[in-house]
PDB file of N, CA and C in Angstrom:
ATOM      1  N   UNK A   1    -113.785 -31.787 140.309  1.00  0.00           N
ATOM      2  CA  UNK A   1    -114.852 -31.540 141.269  1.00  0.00           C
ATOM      3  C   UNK A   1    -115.903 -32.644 141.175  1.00  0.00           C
ATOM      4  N   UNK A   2    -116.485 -33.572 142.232  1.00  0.00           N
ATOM      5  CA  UNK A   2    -117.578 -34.160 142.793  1.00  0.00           C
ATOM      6  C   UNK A   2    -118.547 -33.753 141.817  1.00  0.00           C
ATOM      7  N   UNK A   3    -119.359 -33.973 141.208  1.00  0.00           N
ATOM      8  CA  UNK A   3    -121.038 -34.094 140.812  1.00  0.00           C
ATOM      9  C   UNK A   3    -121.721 -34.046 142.171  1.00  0.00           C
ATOM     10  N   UNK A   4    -122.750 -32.824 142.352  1.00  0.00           N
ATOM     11  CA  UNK A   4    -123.470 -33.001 143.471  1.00  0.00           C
ATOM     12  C   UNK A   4    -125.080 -33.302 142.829  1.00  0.00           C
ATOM     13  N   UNK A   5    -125.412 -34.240 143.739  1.00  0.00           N
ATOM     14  CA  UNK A   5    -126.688 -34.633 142.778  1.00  0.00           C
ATOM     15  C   UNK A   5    -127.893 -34.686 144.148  1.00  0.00           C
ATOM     16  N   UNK A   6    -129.069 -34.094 143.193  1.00  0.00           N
ATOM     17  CA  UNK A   6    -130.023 -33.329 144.295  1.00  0.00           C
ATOM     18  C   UNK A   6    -131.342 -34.159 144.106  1.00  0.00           C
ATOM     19  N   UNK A   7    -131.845 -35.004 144.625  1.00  0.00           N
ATOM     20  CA  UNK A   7    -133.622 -35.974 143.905  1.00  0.00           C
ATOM     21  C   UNK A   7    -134.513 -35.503 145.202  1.00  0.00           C
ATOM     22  N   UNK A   8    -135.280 -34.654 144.648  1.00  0.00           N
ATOM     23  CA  UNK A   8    -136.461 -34.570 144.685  1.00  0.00           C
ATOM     24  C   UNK A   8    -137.415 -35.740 144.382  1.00  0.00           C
ATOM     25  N   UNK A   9    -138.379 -35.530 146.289  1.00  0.00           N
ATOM     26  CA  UNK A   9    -138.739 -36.952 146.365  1.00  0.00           C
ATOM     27  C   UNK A   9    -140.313 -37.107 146.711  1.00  0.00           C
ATOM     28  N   UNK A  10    -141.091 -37.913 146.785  1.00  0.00           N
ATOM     29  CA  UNK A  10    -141.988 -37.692 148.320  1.00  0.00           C
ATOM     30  C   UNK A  10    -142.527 -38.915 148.726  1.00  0.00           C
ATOM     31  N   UNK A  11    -143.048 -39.472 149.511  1.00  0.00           N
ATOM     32  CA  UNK A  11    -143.391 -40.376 150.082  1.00  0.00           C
ATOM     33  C   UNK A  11    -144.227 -41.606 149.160  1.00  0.00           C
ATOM     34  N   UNK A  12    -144.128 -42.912 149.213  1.00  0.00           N
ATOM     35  CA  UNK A  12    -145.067 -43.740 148.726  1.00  0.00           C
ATOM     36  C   UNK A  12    -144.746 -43.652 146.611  1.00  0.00           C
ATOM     37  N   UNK A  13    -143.601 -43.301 146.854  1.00  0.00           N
ATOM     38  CA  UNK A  13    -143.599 -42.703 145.006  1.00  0.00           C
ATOM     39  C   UNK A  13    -142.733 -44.396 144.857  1.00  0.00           C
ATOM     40  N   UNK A  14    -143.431 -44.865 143.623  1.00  0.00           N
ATOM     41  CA  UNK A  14    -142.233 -46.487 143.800  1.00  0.00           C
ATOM     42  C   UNK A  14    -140.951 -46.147 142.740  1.00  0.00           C
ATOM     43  N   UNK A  15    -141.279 -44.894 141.549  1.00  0.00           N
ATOM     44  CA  UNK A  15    -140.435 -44.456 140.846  1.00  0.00           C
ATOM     45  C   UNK A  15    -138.871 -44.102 141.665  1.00  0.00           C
ATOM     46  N   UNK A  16    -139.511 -43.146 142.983  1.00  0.00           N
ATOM     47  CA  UNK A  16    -138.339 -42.850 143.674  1.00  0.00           C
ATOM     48  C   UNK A  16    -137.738 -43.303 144.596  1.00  0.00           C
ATOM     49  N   UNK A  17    -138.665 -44.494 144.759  1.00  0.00           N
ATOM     50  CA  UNK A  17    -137.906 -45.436 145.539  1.00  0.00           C
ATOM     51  C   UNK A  17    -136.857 -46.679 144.666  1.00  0.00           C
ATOM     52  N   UNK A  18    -137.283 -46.568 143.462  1.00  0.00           N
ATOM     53  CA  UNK A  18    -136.685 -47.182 142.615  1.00  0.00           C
ATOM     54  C   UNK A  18    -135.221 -46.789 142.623  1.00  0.00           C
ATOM     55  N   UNK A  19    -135.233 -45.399 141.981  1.00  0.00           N
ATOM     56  CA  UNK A  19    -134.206 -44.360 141.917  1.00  0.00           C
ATOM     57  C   UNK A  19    -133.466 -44.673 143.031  1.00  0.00           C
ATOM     58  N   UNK A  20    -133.182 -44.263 143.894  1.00  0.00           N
ATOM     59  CA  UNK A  20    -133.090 -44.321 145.113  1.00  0.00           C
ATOM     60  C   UNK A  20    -132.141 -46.031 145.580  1.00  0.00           C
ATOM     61  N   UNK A  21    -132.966 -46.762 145.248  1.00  0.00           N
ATOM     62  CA  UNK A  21    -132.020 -47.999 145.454  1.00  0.00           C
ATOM     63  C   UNK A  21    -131.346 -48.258 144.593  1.00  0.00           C
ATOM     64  N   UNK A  22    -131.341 -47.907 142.886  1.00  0.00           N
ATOM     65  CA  UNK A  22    -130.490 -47.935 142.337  1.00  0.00           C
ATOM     66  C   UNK A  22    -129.284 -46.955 142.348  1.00  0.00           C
ATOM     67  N   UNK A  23    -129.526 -45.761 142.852  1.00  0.00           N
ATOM     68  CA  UNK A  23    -128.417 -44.850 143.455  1.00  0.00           C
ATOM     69  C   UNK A  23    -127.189 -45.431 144.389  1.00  0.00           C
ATOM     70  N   UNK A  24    -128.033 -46.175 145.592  1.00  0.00           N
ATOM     71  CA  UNK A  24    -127.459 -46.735 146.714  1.00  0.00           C
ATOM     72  C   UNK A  24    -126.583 -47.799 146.057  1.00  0.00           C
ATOM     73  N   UNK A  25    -127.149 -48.756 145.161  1.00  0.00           N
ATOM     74  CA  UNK A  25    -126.546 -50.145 144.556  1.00  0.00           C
ATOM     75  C   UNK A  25    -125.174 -49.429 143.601  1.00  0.00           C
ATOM     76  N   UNK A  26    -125.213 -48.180 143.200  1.00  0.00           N
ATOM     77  CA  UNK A  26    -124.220 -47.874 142.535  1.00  0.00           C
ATOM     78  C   UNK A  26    -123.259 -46.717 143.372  1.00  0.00           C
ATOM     79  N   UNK A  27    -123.407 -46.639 144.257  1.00  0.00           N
ATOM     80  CA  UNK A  27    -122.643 -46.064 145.548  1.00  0.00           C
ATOM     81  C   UNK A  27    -122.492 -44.719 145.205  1.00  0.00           C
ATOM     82  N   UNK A  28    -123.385 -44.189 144.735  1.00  0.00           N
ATOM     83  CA  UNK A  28    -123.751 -42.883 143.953  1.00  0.00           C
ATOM     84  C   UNK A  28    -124.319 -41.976 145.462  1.00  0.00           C
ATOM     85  N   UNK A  29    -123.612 -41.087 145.707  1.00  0.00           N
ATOM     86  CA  UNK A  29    -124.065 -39.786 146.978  1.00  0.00           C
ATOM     87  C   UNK A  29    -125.263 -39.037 146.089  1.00  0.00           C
ATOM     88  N   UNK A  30    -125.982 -38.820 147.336  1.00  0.00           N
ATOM     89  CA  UNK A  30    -127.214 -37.619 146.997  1.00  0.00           C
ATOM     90  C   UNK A  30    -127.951 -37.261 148.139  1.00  0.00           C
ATOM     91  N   UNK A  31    -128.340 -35.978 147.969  1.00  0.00           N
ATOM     92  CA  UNK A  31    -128.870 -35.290 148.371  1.00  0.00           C
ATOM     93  C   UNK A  31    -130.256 -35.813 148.324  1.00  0.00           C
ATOM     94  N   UNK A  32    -131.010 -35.990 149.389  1.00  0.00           N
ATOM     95  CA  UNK A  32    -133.264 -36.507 149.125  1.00  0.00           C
ATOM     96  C   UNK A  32    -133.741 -34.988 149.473  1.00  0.00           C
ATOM     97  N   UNK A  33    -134.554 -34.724 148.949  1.00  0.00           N
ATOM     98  CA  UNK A  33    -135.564 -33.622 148.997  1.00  0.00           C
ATOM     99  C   UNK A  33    -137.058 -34.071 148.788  1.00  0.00           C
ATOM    100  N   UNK A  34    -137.299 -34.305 150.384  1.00  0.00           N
ATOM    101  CA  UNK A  34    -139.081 -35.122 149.626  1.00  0.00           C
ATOM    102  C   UNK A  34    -139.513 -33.686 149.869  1.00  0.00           C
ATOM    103  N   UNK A  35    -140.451 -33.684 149.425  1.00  0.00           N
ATOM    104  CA  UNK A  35    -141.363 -32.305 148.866  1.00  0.00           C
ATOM    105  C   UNK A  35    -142.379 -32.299 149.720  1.00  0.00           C
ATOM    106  N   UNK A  36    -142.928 -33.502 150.062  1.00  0.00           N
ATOM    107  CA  UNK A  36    -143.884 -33.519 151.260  1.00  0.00           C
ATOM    108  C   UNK A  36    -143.584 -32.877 152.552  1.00  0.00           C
ATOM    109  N   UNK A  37    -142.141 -33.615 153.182  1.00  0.00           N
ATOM    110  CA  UNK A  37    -142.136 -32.776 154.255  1.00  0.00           C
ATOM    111  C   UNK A  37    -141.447 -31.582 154.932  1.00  0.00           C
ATOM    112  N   UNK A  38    -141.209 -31.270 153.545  1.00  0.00           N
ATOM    113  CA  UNK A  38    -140.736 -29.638 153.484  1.00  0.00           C
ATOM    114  C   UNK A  38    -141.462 -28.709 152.806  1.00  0.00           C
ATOM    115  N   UNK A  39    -141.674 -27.903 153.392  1.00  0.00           N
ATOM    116  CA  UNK A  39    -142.709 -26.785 152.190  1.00  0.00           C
ATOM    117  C   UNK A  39    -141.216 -26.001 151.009  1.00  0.00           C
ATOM    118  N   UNK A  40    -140.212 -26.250 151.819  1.00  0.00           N
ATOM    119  CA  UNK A  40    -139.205 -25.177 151.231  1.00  0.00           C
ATOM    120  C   UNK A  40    -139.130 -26.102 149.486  1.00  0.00           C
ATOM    121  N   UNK A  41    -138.338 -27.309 149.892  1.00  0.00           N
ATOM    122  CA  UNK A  41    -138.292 -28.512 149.097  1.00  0.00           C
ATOM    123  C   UNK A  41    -139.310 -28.370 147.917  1.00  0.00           C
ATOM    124  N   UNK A  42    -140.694 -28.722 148.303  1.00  0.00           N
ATOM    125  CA  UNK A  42    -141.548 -28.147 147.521  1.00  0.00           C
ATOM    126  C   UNK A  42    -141.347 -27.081 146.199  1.00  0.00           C
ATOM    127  N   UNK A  43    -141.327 -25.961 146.863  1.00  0.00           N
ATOM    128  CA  UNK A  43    -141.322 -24.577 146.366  1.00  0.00           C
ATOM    129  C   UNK A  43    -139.922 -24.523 145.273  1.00  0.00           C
ATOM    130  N   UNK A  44    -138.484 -25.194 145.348  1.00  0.00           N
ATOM    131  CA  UNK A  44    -137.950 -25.297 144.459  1.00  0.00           C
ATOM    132  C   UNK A  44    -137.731 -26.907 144.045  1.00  0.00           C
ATOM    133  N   UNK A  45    -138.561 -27.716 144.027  1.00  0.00           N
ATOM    134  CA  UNK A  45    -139.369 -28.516 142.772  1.00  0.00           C
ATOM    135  C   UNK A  45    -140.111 -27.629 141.938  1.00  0.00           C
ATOM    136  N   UNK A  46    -141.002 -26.911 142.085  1.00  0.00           N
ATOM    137  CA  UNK A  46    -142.064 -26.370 141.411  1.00  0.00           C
ATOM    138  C   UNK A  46    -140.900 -25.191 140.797  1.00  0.00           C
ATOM    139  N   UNK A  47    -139.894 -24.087 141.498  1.00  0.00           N
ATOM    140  CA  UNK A  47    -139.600 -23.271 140.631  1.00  0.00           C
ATOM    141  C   UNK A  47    -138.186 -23.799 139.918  1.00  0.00           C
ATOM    142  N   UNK A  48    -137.998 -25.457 139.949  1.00  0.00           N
ATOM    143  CA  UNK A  48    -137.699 -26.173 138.789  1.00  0.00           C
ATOM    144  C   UNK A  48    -138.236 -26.425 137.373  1.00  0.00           C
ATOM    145  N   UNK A  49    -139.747 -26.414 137.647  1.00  0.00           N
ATOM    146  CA  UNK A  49    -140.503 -26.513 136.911  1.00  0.00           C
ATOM    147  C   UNK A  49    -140.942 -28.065 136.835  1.00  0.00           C
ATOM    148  N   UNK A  50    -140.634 -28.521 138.012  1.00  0.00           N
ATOM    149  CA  UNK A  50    -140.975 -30.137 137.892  1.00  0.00           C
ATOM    150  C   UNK A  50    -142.385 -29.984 137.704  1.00  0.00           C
ATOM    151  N   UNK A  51    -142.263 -31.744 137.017  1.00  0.00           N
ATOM    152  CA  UNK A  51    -143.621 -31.908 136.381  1.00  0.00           C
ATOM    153  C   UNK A  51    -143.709 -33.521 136.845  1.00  0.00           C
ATOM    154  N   UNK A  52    -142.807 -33.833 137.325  1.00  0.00           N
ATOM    155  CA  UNK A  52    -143.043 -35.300 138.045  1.00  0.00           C
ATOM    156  C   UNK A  52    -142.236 -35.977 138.697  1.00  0.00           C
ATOM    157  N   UNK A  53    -141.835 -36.643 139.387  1.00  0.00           N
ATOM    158  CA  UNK A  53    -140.904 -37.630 140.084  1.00  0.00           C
ATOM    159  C   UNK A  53    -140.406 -38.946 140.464  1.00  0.00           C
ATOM    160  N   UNK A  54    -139.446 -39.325 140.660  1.00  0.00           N
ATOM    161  CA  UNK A  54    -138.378 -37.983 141.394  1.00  0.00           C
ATOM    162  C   UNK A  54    -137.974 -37.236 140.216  1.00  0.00           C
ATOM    163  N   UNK A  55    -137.134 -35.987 140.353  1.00  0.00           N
ATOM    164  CA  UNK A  55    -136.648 -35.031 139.713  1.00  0.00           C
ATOM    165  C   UNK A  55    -135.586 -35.127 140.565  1.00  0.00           C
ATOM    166  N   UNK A  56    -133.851 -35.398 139.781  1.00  0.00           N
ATOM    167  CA  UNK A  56    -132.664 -35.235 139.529  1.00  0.00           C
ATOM    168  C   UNK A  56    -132.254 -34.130 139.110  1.00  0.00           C
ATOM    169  N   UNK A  57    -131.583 -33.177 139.682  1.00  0.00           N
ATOM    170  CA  UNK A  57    -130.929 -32.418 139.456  1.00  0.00           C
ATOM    171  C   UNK A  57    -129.108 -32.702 139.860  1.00  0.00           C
ATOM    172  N   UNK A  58    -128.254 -32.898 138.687  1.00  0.00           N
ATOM    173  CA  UNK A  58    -127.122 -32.680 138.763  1.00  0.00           C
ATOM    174  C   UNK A  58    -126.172 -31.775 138.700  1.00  0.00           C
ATOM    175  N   UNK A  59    -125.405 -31.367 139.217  1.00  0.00           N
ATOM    176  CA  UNK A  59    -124.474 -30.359 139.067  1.00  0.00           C
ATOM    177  C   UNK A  59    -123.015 -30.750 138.798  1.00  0.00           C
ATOM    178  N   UNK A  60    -122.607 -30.011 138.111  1.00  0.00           N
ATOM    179  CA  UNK A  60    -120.955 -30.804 137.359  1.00  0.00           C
ATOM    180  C   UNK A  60    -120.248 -29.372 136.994  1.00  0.00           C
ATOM    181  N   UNK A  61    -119.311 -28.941 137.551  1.00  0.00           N
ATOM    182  CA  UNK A  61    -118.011 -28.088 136.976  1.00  0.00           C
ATOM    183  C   UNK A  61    -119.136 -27.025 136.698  1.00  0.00           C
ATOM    184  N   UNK A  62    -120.313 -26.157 137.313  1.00  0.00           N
ATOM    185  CA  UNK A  62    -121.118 -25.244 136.855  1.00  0.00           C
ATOM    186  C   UNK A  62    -121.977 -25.943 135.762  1.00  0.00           C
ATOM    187  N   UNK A  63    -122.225 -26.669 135.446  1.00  0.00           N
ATOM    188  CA  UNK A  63    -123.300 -27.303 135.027  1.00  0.00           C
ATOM    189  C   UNK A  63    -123.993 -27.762 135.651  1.00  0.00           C
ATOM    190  N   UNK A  64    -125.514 -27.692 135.029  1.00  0.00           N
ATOM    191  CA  UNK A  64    -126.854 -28.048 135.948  1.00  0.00           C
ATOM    192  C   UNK A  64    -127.296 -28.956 134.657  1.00  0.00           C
ATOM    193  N   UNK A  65    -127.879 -30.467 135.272  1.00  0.00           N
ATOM    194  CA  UNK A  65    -128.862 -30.695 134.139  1.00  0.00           C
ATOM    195  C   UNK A  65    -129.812 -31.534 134.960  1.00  0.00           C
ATOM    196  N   UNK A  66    -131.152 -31.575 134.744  1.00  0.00           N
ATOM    197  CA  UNK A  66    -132.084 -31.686 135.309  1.00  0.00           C
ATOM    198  C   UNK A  66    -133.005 -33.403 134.740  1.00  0.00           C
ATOM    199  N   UNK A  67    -133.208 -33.762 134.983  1.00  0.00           N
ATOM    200  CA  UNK A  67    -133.317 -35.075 134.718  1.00  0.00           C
ATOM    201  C   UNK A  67    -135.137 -35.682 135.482  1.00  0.00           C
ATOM    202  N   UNK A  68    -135.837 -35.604 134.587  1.00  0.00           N
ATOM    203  CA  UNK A  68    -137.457 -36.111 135.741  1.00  0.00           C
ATOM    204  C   UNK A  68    -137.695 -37.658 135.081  1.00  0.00           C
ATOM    205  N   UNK A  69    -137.802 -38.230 136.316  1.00  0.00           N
ATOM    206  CA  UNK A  69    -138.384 -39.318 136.493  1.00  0.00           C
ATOM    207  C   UNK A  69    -137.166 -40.646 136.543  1.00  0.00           C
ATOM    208  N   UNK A  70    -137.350 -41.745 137.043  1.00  0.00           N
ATOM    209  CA  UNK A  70    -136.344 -42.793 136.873  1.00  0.00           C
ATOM    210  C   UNK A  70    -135.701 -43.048 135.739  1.00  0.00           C
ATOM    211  N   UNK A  71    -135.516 -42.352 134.965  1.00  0.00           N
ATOM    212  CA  UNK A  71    -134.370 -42.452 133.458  1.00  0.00           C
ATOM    213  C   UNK A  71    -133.267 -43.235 133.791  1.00  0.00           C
ATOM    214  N   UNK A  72    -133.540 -44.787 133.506  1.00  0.00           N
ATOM    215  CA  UNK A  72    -132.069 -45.428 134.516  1.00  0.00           C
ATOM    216  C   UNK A  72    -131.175 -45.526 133.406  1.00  0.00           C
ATOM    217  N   UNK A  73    -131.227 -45.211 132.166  1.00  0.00           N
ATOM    218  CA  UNK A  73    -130.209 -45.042 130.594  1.00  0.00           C
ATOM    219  C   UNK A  73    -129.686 -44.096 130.470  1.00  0.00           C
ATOM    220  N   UNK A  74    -130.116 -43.189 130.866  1.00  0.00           N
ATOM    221  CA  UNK A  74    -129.630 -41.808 130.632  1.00  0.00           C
ATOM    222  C   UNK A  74    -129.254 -40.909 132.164  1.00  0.00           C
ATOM    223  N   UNK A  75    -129.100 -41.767 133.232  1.00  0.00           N
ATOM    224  CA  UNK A  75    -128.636 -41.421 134.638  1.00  0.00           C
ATOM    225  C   UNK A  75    -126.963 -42.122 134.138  1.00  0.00           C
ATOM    226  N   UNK A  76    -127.515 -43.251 133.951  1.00  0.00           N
ATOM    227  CA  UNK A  76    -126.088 -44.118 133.530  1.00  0.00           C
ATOM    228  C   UNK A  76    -124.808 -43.353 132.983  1.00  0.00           C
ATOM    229  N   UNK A  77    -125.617 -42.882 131.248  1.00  0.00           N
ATOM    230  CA  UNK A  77    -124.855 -41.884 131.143  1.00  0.00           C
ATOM    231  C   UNK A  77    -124.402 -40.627 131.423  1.00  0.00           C
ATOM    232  N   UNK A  78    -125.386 -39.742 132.539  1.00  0.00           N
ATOM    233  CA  UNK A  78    -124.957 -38.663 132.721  1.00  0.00           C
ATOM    234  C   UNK A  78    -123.643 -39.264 134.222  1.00  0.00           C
ATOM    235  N   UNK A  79    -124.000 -40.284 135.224  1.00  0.00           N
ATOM    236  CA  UNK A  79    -123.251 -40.549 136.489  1.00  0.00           C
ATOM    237  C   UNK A  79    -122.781 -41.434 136.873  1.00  0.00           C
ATOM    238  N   UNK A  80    -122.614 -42.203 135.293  1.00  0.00           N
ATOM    239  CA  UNK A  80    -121.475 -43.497 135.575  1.00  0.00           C
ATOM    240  C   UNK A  80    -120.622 -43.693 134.566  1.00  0.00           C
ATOM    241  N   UNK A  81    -121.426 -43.484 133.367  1.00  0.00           N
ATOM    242  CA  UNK A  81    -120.230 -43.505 132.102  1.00  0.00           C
ATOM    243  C   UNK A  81    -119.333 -42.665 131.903  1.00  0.00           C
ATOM    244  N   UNK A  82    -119.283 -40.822 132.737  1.00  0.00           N
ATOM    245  CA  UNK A  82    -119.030 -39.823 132.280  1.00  0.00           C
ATOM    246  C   UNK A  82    -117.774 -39.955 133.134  1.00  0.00           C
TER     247      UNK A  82
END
């Protein structure tokens, strides 16, 4: 099964724009959730418990692991080495 991978986003963030082009450069699919212009989006960032962004959420074979902020070492290993 696919890894579905979910980043929580919002406007003017250079972290997630970072993210974001390094996603694209590694031909990595995802899901954007800016938080700004969704209230829904929002509401599960926060009952993520995010605390900053972007916030990565991956999903794998019923696994969830949650990932905040541009971690480009430890994205590596959770969605390229694995």
């Amino acid at each position: 099964m696919e890894k579905k991978i979910v980043v929580y986003t919002m406007f003017n963030c250079i972290f997630c724009i970072n993210l974001k082009n390094w996603m694209e450069s590694n031909q990595l699919r995802y899901e954007e959730r800016n938080i700004i212009k969704d209230s829904e989006y929002e509401k599960e960032f926060h009952d993520l418990n995010g605390a900053g962004l972007p916030l990565i959420v991956i999903q794998n074979n019923g696994e969830e692991t949650i990932v905040t902020g541009f971690n480009q070492r430890k994205l590596e290993k959770l969605l390229i080495k694995s």
